[in-house]
Protein backbone atom coordinates (compact mmCIF):
# COMPACT_ATOMS: atom_id res chain seq x y z
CA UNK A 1 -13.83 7.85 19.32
CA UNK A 2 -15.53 10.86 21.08
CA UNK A 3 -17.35 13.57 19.69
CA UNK A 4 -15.94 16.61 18.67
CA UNK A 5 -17.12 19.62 18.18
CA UNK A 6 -16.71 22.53 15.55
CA UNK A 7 -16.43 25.92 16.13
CA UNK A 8 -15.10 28.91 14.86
CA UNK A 9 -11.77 30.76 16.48
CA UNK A 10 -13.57 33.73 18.36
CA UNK A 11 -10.54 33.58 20.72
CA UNK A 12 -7.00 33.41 20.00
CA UNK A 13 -6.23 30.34 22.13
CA UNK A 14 -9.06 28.06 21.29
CA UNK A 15 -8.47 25.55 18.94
CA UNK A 16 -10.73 25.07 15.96
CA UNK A 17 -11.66 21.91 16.65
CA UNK A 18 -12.61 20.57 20.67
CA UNK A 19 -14.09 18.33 22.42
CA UNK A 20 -17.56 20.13 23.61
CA UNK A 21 -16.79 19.32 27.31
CA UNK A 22 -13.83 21.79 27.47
CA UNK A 23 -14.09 25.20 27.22
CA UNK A 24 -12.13 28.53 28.26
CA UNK A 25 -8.71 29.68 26.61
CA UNK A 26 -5.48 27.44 26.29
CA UNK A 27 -3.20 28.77 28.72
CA UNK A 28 0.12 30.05 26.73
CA UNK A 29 3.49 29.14 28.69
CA UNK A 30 6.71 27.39 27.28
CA UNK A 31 8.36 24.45 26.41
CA UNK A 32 10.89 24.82 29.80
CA UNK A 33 7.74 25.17 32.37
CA UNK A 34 6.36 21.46 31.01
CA UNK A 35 9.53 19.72 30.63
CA UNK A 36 10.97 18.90 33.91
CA UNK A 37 14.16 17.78 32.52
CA UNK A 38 16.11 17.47 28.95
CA UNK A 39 18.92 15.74 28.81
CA UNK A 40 21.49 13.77 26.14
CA UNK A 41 23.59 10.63 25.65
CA UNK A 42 26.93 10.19 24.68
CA UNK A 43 28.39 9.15 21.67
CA UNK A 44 30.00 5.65 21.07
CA UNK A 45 31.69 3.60 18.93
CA UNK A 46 29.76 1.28 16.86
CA UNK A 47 29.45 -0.94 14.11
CA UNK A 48 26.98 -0.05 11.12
CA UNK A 49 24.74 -3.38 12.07
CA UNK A 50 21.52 -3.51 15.02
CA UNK A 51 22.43 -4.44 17.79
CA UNK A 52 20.39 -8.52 18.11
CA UNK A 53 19.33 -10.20 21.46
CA UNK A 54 21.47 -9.48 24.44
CA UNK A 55 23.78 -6.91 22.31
CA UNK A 56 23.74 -3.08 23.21
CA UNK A 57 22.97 -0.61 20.58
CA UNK A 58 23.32 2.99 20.74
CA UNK A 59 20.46 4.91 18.24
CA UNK A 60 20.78 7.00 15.42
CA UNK A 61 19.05 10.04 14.99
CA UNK A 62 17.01 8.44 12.07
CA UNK A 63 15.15 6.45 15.05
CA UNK A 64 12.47 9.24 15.89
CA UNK A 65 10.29 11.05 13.07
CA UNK A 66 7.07 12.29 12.49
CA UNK A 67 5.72 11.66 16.10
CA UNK A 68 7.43 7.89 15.99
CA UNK A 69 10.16 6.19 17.63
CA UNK A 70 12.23 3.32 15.89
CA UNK A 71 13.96 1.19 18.06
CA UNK A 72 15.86 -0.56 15.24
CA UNK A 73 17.45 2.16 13.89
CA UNK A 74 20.25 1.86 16.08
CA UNK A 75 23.78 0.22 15.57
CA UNK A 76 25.55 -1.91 17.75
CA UNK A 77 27.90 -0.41 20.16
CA UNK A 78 31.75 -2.01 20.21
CA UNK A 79 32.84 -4.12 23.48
CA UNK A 80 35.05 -1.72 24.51
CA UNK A 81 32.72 1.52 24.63
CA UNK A 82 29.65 -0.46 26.23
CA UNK A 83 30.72 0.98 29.53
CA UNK A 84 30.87 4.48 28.45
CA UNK A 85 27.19 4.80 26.97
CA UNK A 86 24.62 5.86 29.33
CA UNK A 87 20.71 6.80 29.27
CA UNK A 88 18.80 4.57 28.15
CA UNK A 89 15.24 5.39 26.00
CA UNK A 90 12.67 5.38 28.73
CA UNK A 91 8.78 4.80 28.73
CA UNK A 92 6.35 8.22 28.60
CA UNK A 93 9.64 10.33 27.26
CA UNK A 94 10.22 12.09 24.01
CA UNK A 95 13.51 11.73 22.12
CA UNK A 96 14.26 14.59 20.19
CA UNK A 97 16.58 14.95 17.21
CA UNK A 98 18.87 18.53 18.75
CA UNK A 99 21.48 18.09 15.89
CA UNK A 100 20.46 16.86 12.27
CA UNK A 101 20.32 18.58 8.58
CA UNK A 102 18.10 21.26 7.79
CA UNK A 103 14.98 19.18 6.90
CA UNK A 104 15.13 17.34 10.51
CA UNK A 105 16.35 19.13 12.50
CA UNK A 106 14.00 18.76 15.63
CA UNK A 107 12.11 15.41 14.93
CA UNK A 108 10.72 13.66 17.69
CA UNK A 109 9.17 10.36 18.53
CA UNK A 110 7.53 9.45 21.48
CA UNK A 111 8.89 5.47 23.32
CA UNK A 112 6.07 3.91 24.79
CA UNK A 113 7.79 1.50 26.67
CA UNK A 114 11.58 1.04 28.02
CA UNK A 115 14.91 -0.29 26.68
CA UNK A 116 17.39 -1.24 28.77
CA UNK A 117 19.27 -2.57 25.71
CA UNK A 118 19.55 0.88 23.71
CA UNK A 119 21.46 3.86 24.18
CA UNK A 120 20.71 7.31 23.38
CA UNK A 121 23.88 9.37 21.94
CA UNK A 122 24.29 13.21 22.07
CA UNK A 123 22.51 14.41 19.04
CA UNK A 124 19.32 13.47 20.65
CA UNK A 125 17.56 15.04 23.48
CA UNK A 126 15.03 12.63 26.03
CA UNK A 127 12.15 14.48 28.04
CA UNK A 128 11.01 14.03 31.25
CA UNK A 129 7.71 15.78 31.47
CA UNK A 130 6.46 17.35 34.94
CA UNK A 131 3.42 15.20 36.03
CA UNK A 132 1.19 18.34 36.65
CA UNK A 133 2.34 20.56 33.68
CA UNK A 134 1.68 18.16 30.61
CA UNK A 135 0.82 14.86 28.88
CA UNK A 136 4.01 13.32 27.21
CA UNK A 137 1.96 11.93 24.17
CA UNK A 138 0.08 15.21 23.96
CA UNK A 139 3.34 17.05 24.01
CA UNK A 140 4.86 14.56 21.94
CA UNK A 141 2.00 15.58 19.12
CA UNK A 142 2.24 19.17 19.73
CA UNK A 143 5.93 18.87 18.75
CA UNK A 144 5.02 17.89 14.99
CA UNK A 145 2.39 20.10 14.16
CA UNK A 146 3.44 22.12 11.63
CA UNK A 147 3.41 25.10 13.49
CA UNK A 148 5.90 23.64 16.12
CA UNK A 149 7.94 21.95 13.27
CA UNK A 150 8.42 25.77 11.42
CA UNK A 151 9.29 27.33 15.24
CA UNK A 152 11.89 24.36 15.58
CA UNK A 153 13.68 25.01 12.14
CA UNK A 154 13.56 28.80 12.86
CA UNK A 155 15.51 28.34 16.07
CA UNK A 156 17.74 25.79 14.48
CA UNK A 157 21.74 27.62 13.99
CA UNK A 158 25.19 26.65 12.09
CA UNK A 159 27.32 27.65 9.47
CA UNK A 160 26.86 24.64 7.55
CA UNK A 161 24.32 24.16 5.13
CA UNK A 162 23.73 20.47 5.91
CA UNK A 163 23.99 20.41 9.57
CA UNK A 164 21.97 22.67 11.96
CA UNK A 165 21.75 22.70 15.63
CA UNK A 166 19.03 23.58 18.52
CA UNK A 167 20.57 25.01 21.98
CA UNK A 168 18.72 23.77 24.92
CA UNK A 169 17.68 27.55 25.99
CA UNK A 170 16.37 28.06 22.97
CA UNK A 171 14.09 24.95 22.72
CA UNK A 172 12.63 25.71 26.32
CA UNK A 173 11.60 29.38 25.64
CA UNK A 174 9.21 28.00 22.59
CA UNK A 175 5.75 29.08 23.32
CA UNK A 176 3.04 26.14 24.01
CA UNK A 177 -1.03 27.02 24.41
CA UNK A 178 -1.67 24.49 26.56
CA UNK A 179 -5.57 22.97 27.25
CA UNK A 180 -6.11 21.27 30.84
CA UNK A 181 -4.15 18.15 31.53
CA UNK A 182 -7.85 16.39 30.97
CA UNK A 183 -7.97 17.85 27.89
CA UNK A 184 -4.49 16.82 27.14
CA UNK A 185 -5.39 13.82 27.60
CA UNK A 186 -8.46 13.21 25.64
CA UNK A 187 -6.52 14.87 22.77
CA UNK A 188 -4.01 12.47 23.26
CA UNK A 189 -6.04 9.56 23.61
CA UNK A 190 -8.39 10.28 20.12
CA UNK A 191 -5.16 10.87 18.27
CA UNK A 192 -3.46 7.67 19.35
CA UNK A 193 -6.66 5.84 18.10
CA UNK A 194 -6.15 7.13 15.12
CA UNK A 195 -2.15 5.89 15.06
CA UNK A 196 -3.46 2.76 16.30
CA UNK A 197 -5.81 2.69 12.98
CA UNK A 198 -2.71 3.47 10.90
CA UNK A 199 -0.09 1.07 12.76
CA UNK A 200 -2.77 -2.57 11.95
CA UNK A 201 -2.92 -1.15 8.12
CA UNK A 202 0.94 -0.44 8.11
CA UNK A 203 1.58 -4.46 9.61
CA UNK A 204 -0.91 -5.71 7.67
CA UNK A 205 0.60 -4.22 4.13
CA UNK A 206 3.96 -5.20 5.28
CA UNK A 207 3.01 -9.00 5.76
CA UNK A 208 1.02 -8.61 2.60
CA UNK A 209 4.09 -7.46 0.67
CA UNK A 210 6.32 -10.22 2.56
CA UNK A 211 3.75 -12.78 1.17
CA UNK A 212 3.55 -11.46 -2.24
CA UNK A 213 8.11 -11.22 -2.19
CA UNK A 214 8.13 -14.97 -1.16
CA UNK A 215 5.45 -16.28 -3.33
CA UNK A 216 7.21 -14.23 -6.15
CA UNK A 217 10.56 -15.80 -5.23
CA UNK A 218 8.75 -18.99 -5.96
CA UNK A 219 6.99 -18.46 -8.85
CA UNK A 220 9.95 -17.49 -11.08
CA UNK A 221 12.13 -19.94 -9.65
CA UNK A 222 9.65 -22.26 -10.83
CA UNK A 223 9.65 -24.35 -7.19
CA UNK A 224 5.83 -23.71 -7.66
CA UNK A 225 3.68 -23.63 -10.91
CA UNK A 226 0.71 -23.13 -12.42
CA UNK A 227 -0.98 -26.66 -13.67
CA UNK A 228 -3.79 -26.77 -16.56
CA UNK A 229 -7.26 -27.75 -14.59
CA UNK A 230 -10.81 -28.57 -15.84
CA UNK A 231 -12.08 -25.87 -13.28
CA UNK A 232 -9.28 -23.41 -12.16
CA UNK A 233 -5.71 -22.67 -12.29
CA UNK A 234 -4.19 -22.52 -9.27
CA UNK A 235 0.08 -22.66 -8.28
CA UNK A 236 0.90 -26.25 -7.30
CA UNK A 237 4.23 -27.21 -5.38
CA UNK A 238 6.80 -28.41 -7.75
CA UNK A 239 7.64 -31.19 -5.59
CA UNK A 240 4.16 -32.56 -4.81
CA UNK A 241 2.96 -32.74 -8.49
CA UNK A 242 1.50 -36.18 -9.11
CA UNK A 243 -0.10 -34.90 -11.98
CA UNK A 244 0.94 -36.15 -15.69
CA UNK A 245 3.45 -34.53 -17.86
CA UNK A 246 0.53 -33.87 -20.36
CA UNK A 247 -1.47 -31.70 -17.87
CA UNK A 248 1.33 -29.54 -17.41
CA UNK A 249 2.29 -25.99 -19.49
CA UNK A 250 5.14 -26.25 -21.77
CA UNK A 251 8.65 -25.59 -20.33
CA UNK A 252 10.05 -21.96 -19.61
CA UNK A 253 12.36 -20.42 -22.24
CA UNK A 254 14.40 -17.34 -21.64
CA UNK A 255 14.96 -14.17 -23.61
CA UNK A 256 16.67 -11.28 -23.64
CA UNK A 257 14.00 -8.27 -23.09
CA UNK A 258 15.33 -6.69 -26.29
CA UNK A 259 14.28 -9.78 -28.16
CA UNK A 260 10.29 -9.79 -27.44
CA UNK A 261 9.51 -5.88 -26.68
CA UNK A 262 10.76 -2.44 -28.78
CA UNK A 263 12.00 -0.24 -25.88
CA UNK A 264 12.17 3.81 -26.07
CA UNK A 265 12.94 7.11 -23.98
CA UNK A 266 10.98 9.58 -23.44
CA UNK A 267 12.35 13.29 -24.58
CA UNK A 268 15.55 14.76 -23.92
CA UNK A 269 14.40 17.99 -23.72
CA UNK A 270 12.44 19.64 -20.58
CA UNK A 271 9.32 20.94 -22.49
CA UNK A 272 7.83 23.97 -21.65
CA UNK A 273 4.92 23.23 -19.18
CA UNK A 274 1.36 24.98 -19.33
CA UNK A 275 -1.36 25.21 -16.59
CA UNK A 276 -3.74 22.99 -18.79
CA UNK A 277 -3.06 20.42 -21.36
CA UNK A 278 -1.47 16.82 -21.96
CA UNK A 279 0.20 15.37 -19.09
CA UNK A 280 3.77 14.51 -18.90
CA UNK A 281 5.47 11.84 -16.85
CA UNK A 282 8.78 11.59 -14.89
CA UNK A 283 10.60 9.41 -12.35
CA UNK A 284 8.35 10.72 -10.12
CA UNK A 285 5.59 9.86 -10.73
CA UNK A 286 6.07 6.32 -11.32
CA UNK A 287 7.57 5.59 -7.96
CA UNK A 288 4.78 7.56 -5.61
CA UNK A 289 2.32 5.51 -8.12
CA UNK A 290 0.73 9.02 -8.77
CA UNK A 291 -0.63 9.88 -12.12
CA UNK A 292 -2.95 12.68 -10.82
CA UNK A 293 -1.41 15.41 -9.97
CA UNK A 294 0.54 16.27 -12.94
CA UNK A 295 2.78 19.12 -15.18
CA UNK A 296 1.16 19.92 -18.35
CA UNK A 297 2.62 19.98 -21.97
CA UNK A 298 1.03 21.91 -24.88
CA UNK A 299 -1.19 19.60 -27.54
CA UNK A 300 1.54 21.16 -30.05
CA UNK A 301 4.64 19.52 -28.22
CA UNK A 302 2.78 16.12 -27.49
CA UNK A 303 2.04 15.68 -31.22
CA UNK A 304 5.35 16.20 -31.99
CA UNK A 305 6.38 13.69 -29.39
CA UNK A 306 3.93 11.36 -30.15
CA UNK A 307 5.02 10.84 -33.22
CA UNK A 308 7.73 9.34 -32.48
CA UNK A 309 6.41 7.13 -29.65
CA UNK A 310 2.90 7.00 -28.29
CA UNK A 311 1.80 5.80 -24.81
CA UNK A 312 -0.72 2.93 -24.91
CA UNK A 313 -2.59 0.98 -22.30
CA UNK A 314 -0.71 -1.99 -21.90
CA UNK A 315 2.52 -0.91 -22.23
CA UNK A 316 5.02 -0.39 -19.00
CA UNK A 317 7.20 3.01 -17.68
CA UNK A 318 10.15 1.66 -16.22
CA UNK A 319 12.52 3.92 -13.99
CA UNK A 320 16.23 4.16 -15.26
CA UNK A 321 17.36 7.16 -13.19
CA UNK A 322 17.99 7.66 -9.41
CA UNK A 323 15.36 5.19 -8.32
CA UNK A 324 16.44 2.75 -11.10
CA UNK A 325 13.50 -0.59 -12.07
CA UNK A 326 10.62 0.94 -10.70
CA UNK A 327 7.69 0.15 -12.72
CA UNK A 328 4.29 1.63 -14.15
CA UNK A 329 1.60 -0.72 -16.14
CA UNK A 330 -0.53 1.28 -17.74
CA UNK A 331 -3.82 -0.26 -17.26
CA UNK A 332 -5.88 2.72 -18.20
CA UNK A 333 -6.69 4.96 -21.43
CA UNK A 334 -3.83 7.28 -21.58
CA UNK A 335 -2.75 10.26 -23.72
CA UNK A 336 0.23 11.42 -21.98
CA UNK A 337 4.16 11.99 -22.84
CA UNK A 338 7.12 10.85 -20.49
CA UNK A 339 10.72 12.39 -19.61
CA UNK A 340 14.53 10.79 -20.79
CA UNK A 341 14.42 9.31 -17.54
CA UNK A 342 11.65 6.71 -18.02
CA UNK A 343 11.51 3.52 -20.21
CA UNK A 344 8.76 2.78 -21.98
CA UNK A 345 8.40 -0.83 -22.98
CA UNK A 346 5.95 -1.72 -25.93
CA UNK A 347 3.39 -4.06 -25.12
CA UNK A 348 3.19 -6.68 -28.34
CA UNK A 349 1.64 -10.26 -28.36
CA UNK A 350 4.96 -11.84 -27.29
CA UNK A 351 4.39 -11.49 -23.99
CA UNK A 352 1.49 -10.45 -21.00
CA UNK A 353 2.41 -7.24 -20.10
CA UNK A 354 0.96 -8.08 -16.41
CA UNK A 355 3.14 -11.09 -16.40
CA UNK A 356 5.96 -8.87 -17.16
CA UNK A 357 5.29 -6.17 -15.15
CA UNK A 358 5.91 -8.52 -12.07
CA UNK A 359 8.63 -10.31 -13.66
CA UNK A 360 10.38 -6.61 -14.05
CA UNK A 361 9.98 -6.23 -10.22
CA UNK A 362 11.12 -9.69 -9.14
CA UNK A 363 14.51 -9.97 -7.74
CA UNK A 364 15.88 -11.77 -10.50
CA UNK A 365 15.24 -9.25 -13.32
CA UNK A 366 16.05 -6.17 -10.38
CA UNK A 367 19.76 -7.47 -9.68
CA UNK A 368 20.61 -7.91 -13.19
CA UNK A 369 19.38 -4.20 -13.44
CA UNK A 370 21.92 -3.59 -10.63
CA UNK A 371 24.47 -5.21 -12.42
CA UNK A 372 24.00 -2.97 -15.69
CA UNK A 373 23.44 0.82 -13.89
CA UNK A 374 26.47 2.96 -13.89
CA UNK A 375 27.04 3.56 -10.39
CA UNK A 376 29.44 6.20 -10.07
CA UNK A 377 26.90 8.78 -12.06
CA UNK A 378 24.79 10.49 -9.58
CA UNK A 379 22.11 10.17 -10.13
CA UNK A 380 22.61 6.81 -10.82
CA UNK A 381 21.02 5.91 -14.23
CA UNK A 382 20.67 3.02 -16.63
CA UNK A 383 21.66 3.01 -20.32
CA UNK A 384 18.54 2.28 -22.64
CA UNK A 385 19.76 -0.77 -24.79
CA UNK A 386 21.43 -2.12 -20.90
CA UNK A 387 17.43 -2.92 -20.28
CA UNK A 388 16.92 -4.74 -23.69
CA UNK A 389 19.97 -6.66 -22.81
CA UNK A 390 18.36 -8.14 -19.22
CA UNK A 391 16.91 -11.44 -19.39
CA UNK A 392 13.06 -12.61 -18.87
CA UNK A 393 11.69 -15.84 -17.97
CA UNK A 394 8.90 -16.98 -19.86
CA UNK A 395 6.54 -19.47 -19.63
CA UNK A 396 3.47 -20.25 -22.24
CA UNK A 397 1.26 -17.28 -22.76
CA UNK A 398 -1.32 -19.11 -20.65
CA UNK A 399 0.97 -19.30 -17.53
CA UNK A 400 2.07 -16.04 -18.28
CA UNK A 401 -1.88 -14.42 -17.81
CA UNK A 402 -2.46 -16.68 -14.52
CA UNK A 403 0.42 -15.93 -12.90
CA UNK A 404 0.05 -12.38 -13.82
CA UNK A 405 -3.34 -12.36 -12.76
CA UNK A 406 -2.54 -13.94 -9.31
CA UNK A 407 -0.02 -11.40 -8.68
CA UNK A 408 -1.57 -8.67 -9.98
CA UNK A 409 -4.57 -9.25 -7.51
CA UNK A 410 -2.14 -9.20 -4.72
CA UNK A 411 -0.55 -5.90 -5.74
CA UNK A 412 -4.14 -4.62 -5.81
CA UNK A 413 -4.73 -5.51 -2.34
CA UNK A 414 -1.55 -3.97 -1.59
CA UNK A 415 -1.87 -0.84 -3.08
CA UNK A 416 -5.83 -0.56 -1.69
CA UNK A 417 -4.19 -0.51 1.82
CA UNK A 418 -1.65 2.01 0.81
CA UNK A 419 -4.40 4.14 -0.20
CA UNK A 420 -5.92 3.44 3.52
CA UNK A 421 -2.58 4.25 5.05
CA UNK A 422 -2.54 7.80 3.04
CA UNK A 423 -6.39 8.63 3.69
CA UNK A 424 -6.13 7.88 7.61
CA UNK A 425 -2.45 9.69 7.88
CA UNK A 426 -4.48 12.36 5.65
CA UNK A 427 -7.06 12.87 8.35
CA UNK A 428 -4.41 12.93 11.54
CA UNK A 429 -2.94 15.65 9.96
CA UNK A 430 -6.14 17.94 9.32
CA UNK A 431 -6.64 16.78 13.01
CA UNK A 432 -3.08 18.17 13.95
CA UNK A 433 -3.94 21.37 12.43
CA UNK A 434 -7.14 21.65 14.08
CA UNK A 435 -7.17 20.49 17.48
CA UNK A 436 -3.81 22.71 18.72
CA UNK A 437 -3.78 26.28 18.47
């Protein structure tokens, strides 16, 4: 990446951050003198499914946000409207989202290559961006600063609260400070390094968490398991043990949850919250996996509280509201107190809570927590003794800590990259606010 250089805003168009071989103001002129044409789709019929190998597909307006463009958000048009869809996503262009509810109204991502097979419909807007006026990606990063994202709400009209609408006039007249098309271009060059940066983590925690799914799968179907060994313990195939019976961990048994953990709620009542004191939990918190930033109870209200059940390391928050089995080990010293809408399940030596902290979040514990929600509440939520009633697979206590252990190290690895994702995402968006005026 090139150097940048730091400086402070003496002028009103220079940006706070530049590359120290550009200098002079950014030249303030509109969205309608860069964009050399914006046009729209039509709508289709369609089924709710992608459209797969030589099928059409005509895109939703969920297929463009923050800056990116998803291709497979797009369902597949019927046989009979094929011939009535036109324009197809094209390579340099922006889409933009013209009609969509409050919040997203006027996303954007930019397509970096063509597809002949995909259709765009009339909610969304593609650029064509005059040559000698403007870089597309540039433009295309201008458009979600957060500047550009307030000015695109602003203009946004309707009478319904959950659909809003940008007219092309308006869109064209929004101001732009626009650098050189050189320095458009070096902006847009260091910033797609940095996408570039965040795209290899993003693959590389997806095939982690594909791994981690299968092996799981595996593991508590029992096709592979964990064999007793004078140096290690590692997960054999099932079918290619050769291995006698009396090297191998006792059989699996199965229990209801309720019968090897005491299960609890957190408070009913919203407590009063204070800028400093003990920190209380709700949904969430457990499913961003952030503990840090916080509400506050009084030490008054958590003694009360804690009296009647107290947060350990060890033990595991389990979502049983809206986003219903998400899970929390507590693997740190904690003095906090939780909301009605987490369960807290008591660590005991019955079970490794590690072990069953993965077992919680396999797919055979998760659909039998489908099974049990109430879905027509909304939020959807769980009933407490419904979780004591789902069933666990357990092996010997030994079996239990190495294949918690194995998985746990793989959720570690995981949730390191996560943290990647966030810091590098972090820094492209003090970048966004620093190198655009």
């Amino acid at each position: 990446m090139s150097e940048i250089q730091t400086h402070s805003k003496i002028k009103k168009l220079v940006p706070e951050l530049r590359f120290p071989e550009f200098e002079g103001d950014f030249k303030n002129t509109s969205l309608g003198e860069i964009i050399s044409k914006l046009e729209s789709g039509v709508s289709v019929n369609s089924e709710d499914v992608p459209a797969q190998g030589d099928e059409y597909g005509i895109l939703k307006t969920s297929c463009v946000s923050s800056g990116n463009f998803y291709e497979l958000e797009n369902k597949r048009i019927t046989d009979e409207d094929i011939d009535r869809a036109k324009l197809n996503p094209k390579e340099g262009s922006i889409i933009i989202s013209r009609m969509n509810t409050p919040m997203l109204v006027g996303e954007s991502g930019y397509v970096d290559k063509t597809y002949s097979n995909l259709f765009i419909p009339d909610r969304l807007w593609q650029t064509k961006i005059s040559d000698d006026m403007g870089n597309a990606r540039w433009l295309s990063y201008f458009l979600i600063t957060e500047r550009m994202r307030h000015s695109l709400k602003t203009i946004a009209t309707g009478t319904s609260d959950t659909m809003k609408n940008i007219s092309k006039p308006n869109f064209l007249s929004l101001k732009v400070e626009t650098p050189s098309l050189p320095e458009q271009q070096k902006i847009a060059s260091f910033l797609s390094a940095v996408d570039k940066k965040i795209q290899q983590l993003s693959r590389k925690k997806a095939l982690l968490e594909q791994y981690k799914k299968g092996v799981m799968q595996q593991i508590f179907s029992q096709e592979i398991r964990f064999k007793p060994d004078f140096d290690s313990e590692q997960p054999v195939n099932k079918g290619m043990q050769v291995a006698e019976r009396s090297r191998s961990y006792p059989d699996w048994v199965e229990k209801r949850l309720g019968e090897i953990a005491k299960y609890y709620d957190g408070t009913h009542q919203t407590p009063e919250y204070v800028d400093e004191g003990v920190p209380f939990y709700s949904v969430e918190h457990v499913t961003a996996n952030q503990f840090t930033k916080t509400k506050f109870i009084s030490e008054e209200v958590f003694q009360k509280e804690n009296e009647r059940v107290k947060l350990e390391k060890g033990d595991i928050l389990l979502t049983r509201i809206g986003d219903i089995g998400t899970t929390k080990l507590i693997d740190w010293d904690v003095r906090a107190s939780f909301y009605v809408s987490l369960a807290l399940i008591k660590q005991n030596s019955k079970f490794d809570s590690i072990y069953l902290d993965q077992f919680i979040n396999s797919d055979f514990f998760q659909r039998e927590l489908w099974k049990r929600t109430i879905h027509v509440a909304f939020p959807k939520k769980i009933n407490l003794g419904e979780i004591g009633s789902c069933v666990v697979k357990l092996p010997s206590m030994k079996e239990q800590q190495y294949i918690g252990k194995f998985l746990y190290e793989l959720e570690s690895k995981i949730n390191a990259l996560t943290e990647k994702i966030y810091d590098n995402m972090e820094f492209k968006k003090g970048l966004l606010q620093k190198m655009f005026v």
